[in-house]
Protein backbone atom coordinates (compact mmCIF):
# COMPACT_ATOMS: atom_id res chain seq x y z
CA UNK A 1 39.10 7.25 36.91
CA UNK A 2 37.83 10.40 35.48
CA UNK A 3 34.04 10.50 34.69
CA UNK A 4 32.49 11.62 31.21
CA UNK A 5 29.15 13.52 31.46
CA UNK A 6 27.10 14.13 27.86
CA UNK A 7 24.71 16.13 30.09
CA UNK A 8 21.27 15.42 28.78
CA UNK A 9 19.40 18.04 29.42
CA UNK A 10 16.02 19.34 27.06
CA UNK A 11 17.89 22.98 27.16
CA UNK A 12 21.06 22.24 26.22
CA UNK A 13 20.05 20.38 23.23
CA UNK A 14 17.72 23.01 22.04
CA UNK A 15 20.57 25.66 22.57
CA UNK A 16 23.29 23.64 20.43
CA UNK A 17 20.86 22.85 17.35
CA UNK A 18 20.52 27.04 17.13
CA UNK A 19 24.93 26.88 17.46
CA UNK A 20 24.74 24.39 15.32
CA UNK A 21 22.63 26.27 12.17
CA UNK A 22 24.90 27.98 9.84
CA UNK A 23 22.11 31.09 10.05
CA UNK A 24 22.91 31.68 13.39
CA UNK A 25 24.86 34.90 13.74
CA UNK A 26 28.19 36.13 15.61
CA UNK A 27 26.28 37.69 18.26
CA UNK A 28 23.47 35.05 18.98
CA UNK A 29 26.06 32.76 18.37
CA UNK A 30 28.11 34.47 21.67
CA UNK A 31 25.15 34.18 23.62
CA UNK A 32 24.69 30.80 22.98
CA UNK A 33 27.85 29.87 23.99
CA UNK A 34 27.73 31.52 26.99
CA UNK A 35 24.46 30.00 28.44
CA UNK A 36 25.78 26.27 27.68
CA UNK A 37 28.80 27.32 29.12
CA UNK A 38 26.43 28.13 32.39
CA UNK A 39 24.39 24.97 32.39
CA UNK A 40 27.25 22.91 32.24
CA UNK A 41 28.99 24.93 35.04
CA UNK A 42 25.83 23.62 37.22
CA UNK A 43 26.37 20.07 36.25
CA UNK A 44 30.54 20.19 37.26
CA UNK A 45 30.40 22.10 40.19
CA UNK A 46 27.68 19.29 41.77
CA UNK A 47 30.92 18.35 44.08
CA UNK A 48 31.79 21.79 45.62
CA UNK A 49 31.81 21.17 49.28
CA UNK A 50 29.49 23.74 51.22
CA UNK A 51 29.37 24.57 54.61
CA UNK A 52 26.63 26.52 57.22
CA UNK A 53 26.72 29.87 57.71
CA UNK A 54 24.52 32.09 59.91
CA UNK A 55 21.64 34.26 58.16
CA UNK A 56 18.62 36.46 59.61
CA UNK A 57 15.95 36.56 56.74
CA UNK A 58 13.14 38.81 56.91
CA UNK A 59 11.16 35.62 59.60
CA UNK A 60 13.98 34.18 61.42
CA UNK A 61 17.43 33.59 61.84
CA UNK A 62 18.50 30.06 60.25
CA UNK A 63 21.58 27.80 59.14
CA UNK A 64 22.17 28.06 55.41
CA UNK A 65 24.97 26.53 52.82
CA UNK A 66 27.66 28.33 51.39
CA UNK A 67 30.19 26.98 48.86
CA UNK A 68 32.88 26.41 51.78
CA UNK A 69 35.97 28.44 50.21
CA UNK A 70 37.06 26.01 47.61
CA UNK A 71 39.53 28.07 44.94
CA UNK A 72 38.13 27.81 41.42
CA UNK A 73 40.33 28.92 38.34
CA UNK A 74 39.07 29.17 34.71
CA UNK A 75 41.71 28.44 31.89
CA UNK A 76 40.16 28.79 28.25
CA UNK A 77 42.08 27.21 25.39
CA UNK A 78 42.20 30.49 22.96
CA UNK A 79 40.37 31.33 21.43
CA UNK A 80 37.51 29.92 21.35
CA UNK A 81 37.73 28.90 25.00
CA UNK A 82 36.80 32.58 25.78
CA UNK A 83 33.23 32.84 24.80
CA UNK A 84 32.59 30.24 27.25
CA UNK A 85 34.35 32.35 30.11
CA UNK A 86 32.00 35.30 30.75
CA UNK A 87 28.77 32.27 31.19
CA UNK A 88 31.51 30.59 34.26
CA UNK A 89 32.30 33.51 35.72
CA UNK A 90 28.44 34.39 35.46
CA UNK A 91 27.80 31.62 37.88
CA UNK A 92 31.47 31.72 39.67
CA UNK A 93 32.65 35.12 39.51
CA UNK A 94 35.17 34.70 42.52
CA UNK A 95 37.69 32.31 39.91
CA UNK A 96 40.49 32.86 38.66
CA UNK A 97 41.08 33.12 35.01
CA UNK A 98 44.35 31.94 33.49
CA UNK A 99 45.20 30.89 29.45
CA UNK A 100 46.51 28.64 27.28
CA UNK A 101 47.17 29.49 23.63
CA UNK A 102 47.40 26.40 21.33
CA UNK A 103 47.04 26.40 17.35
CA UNK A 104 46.87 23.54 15.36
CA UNK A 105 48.77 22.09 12.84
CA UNK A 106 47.13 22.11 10.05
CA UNK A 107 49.17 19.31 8.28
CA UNK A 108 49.81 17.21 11.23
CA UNK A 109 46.74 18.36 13.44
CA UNK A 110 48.66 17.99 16.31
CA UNK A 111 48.63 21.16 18.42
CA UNK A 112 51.58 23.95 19.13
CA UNK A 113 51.59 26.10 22.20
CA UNK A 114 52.48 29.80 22.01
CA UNK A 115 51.09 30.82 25.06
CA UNK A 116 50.58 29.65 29.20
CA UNK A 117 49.97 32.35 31.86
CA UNK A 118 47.79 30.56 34.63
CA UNK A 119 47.37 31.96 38.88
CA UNK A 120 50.26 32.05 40.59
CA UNK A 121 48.62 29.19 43.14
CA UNK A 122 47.17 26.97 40.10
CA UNK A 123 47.96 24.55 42.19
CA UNK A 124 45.93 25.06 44.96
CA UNK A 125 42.82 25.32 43.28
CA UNK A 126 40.11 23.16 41.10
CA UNK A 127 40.77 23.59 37.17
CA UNK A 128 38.01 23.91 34.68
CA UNK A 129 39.60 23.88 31.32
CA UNK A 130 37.57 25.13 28.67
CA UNK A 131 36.83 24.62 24.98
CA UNK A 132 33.93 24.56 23.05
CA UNK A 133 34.98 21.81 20.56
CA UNK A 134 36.75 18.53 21.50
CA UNK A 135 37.90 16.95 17.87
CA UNK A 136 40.71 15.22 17.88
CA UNK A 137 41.42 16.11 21.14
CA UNK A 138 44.75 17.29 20.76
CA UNK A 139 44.27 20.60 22.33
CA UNK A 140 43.06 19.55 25.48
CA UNK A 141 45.36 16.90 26.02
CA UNK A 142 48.36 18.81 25.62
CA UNK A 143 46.52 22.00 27.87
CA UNK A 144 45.90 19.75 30.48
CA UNK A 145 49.90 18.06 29.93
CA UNK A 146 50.80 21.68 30.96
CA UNK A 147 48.27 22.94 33.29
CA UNK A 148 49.25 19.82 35.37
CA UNK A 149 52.98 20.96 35.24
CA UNK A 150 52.62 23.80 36.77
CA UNK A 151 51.45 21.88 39.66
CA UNK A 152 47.15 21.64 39.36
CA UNK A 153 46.07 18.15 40.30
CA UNK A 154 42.16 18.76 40.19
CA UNK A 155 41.20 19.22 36.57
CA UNK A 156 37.78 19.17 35.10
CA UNK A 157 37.56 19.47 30.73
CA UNK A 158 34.02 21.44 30.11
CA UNK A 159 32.90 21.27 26.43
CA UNK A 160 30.38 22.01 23.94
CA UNK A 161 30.67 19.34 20.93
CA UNK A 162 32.97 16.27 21.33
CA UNK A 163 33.81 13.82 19.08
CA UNK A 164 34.23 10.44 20.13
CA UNK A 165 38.21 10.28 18.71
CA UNK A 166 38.20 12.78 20.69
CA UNK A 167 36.85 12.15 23.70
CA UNK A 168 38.74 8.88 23.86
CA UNK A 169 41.86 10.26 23.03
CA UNK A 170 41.11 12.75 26.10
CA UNK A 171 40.11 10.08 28.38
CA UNK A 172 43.28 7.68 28.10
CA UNK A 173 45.65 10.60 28.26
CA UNK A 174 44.47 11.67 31.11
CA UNK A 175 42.39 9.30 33.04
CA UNK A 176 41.82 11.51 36.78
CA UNK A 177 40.45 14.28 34.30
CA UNK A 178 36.24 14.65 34.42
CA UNK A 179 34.72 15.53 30.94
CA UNK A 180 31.69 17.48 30.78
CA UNK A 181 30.14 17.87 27.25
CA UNK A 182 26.56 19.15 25.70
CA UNK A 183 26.74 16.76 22.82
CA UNK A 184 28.69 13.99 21.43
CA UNK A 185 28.71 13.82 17.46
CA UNK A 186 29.58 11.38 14.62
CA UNK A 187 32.90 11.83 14.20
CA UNK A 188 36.01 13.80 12.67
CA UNK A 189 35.85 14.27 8.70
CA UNK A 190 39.26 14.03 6.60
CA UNK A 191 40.20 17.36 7.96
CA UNK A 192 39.83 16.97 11.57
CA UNK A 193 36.22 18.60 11.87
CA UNK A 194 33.34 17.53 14.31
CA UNK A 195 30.44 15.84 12.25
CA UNK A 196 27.59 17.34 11.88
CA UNK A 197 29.76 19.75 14.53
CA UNK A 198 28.98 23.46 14.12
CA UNK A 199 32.07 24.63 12.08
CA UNK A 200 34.52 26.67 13.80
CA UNK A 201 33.65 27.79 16.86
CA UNK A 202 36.53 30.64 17.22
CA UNK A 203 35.49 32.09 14.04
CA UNK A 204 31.49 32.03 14.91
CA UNK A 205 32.25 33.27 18.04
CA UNK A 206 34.12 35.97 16.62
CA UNK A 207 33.10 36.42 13.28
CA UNK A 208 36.43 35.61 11.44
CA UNK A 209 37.12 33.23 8.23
């Protein structure tokens, strides 16, 4: 069974009441999204194995951890899954970066794929998916229906706002999956938005209506 993480941390809630603030502009917005995107990189990659290596520092030759070779790949759901790419790679730049390309229906809210182009050997390595808003959780249940078609079987779900139909909806699709989210709202409004939420992410992020 897949865990769910609201990662409480003093930072993180500080940096999504700024996303959160209609005031808050494309830019600072970016940035924003990008440093959550790091500290919850730090929270799910607590499992990456390590092993000793050999290093002379300026005193002494000792035995120090490295992450032990474990391949990482980064697929953002588009768009708004990129701004949270460039804060990953920040703190895994060796990953792979693949994408997914899902609109929703705005009558049905259920999502439609135009686009999948993930590594070659997806299915040799450990899958962060990556949105900043899980609603209804449509999206990321039918990205993660795909990515594991192509053959990944370790998938992690990294977020910035959930909402619990959402998260739910997430969890029982796809039980092995580990969910790691800054905050967990209300709930969805008529129209499928995240209450209080932040709006819409892809057009914050890149300063579209």
């Amino acid at each position: 069974m897949g865990k769910i993480m609201v990662v409480e941390h003093p930072l993180l809630k500080h940096k999504v009441t700024h996303l959160r603030d209609q005031a808050t502009g494309t830019k600072e917005f970016k940035e924003l999204v990008s440093e959550i995107a790091m500290l919850l990189c730090y929270e799910a990659t607590r499992d990456l194995p390590t092993e000793d290596v050999e290093v002379v520092t300026p005193i002494c030759t000792c035995k120090s951890p490295v992450l032990s070779g474990r391949k990482l790949a980064l697929v953002p759901i588009l768009r708004a899954g990129l701004g949270m790419v460039d804060g990953m790679l920040a703190m895994i730049p060796a990953a792979k970066v693949g994408h997914i390309g899902l609109y929703r229906n705005e009558e049905t809210l259920e999502p439609v794929e135009y686009y999948c182009k993930l590594p070659a050997d997806i299915a040799e390595r450990d899958v962060f998916v990556l949105d900043p808003m899980l609603a209804t959780g449509g999206s990321a249940v039918d990205a993660i229906t795909q990515i594991k078609k192509r053959g990944a079987k370790s998938i992690k779900f990294l977020g910035l706002i959930a909402a619990p139909e959402g998260l739910k909806r997430l969890s029982d699709a796809h039980p092995d999956v580990d969910i790691y989210v800054a905050q967990l709202d209300e709930r969805l409004n008529e129209v499928g938005y995240i209450v209080p939420g932040l709006g819409d992410a892809g057009d914050r992020i890149f300063g579209t209506k």
